[in-house]
C-alpha atoms as a PDB file:
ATOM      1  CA  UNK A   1    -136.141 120.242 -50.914  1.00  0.00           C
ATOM      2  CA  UNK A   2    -135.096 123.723 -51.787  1.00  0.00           C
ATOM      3  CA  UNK A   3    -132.260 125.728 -49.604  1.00  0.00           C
ATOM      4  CA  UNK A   4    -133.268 129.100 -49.924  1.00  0.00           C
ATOM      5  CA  UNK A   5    -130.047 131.513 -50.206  1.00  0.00           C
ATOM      6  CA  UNK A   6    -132.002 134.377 -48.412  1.00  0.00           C
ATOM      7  CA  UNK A   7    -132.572 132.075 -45.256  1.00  0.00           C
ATOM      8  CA  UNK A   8    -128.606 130.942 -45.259  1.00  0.00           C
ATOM      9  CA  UNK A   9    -127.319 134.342 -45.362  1.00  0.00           C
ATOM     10  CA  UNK A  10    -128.056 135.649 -42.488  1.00  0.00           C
ATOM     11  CA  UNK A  11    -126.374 132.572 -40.417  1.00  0.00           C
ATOM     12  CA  UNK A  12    -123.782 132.740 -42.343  1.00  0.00           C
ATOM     13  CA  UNK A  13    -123.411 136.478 -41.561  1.00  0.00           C
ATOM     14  CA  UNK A  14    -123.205 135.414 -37.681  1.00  0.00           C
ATOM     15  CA  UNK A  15    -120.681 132.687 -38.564  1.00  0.00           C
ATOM     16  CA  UNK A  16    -118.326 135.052 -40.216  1.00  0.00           C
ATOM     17  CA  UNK A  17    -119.026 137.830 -37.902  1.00  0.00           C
ATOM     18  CA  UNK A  18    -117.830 135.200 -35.024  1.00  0.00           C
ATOM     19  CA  UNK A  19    -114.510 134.152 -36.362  1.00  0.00           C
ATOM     20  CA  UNK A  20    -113.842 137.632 -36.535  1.00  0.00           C
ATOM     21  CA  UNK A  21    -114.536 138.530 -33.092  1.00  0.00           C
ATOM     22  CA  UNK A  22    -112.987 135.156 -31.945  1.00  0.00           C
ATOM     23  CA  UNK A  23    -109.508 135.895 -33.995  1.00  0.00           C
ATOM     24  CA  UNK A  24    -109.226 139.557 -33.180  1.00  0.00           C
ATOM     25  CA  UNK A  25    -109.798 138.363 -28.978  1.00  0.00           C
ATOM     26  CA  UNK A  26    -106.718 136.080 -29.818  1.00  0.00           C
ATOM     27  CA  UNK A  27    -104.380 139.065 -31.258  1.00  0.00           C
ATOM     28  CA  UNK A  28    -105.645 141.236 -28.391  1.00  0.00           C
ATOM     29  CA  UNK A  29    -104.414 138.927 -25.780  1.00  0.00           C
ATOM     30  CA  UNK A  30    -101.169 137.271 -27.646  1.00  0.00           C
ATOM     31  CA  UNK A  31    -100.220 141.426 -27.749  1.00  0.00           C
ATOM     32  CA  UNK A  32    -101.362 142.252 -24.307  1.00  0.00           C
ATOM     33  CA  UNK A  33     -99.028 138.985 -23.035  1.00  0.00           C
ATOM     34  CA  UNK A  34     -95.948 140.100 -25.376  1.00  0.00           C
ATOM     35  CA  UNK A  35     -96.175 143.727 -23.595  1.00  0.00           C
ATOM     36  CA  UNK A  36     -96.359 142.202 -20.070  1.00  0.00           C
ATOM     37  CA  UNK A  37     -93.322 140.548 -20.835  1.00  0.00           C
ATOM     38  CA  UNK A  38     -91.387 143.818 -22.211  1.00  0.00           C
ATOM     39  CA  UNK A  39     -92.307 145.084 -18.798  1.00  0.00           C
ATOM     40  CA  UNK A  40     -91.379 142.837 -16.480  1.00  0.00           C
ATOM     41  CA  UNK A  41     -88.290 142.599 -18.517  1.00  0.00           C
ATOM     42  CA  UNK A  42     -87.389 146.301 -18.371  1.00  0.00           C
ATOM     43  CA  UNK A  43     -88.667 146.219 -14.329  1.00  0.00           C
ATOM     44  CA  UNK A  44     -85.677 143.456 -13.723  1.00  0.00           C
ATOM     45  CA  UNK A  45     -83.063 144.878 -15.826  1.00  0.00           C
ATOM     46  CA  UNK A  46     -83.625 148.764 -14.041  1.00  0.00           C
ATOM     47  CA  UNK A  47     -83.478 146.786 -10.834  1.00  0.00           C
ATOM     48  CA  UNK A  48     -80.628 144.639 -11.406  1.00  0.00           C
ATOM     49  CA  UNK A  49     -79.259 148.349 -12.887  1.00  0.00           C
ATOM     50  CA  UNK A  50     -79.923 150.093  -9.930  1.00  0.00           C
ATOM     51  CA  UNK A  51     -78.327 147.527  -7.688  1.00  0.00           C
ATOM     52  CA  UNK A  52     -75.368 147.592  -9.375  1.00  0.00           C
ATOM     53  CA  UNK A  53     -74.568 151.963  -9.256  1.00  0.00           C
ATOM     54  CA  UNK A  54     -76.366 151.916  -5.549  1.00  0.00           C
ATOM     55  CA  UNK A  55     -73.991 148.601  -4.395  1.00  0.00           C
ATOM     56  CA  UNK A  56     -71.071 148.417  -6.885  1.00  0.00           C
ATOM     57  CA  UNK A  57     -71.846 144.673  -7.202  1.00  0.00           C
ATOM     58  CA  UNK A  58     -74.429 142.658  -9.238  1.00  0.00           C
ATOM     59  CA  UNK A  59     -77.723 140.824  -7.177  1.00  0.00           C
ATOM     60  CA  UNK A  60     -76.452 137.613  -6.252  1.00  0.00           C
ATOM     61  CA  UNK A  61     -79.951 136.391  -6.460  1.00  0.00           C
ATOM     62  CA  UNK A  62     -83.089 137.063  -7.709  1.00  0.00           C
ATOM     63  CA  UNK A  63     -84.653 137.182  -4.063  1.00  0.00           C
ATOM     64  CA  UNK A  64     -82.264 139.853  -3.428  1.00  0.00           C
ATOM     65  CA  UNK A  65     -83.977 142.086  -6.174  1.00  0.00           C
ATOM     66  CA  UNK A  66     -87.703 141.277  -4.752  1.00  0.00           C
ATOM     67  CA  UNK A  67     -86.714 141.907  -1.389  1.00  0.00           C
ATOM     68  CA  UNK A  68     -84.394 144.865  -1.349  1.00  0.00           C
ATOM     69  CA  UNK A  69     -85.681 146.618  -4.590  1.00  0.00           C
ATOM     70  CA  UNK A  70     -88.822 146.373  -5.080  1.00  0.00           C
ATOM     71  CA  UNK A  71     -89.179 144.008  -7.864  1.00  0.00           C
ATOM     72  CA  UNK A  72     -92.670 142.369  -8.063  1.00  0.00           C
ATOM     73  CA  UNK A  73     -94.136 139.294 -10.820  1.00  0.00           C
ATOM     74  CA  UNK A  74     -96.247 137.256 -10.874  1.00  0.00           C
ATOM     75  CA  UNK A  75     -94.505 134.154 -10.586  1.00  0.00           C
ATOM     76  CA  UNK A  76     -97.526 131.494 -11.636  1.00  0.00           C
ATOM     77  CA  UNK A  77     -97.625 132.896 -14.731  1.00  0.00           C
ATOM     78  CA  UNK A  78     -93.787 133.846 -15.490  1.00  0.00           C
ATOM     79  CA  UNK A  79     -90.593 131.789 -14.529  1.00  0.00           C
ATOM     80  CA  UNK A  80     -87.203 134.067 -14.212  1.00  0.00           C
ATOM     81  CA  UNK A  81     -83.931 132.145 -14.868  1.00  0.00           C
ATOM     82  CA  UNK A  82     -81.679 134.516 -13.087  1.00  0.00           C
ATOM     83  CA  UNK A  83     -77.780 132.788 -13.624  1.00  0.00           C
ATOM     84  CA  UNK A  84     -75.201 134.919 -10.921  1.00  0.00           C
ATOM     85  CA  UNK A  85     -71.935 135.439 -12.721  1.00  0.00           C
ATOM     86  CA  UNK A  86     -70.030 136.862 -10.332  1.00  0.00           C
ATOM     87  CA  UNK A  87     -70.076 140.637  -8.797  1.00  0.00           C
ATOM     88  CA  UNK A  88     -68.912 142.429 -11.004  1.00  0.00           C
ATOM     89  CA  UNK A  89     -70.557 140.541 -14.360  1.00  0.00           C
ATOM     90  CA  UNK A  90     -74.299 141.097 -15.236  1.00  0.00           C
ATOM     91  CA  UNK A  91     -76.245 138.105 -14.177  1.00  0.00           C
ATOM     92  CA  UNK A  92     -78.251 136.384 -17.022  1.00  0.00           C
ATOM     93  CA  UNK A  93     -81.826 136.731 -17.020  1.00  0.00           C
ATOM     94  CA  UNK A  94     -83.993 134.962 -19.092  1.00  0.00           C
ATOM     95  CA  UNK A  95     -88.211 135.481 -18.979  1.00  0.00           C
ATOM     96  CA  UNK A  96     -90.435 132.298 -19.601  1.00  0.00           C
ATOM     97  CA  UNK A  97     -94.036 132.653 -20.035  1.00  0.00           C
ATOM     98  CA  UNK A  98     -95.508 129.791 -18.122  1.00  0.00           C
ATOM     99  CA  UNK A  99     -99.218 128.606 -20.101  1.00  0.00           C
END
């Protein structure tokens, strides 16, 4: 039984043409999920910011930023470890990504 080359090639055209497509979909959306994160990062520290000049005291909490400042995430897919210092101390934020 003979494989004939020209009959392969085109499936293995579509094969390669697929991984492409499926790897570049991956970059796409691991960029797309990095940028959301720069965002909502710059969103809480301008809040947490602005709270500070407006009040002359940190956010004790983060409810205080969503409720008083606007701030809006979306909190299935990101948690927010927001650790109060003390008034006149940044609080520390950290972003995790929730899969």
């Amino acid at each position: 039984m003979k494989i004939r080359l020209h009959a392969l090639f085109p499936m293995l055209l579509m094969i390669v043409v697929l991984a492409i497509f499926v790897y570049a979909a991956n970059e796409v959306g691991q960029s797309q999920s990095t940028q959301e994160t720069d965002i909502l990062n710059k969103a809480l520290n301008r809040s947490i910011t602005q709270c500070y000049a407006l009040e002359g005291a940190y956010p004790a909490s983060l409810k205080y930023l969503v409720d008083h400042y606007g701030l809006t995430y979306d909190s299935e897919h990101y948690y927010i470890d927001y650790q109060y210092i003390g008034s006149n101390l940044r609080p520390d934020v950290t972003i995790i990504e929730r899969h």
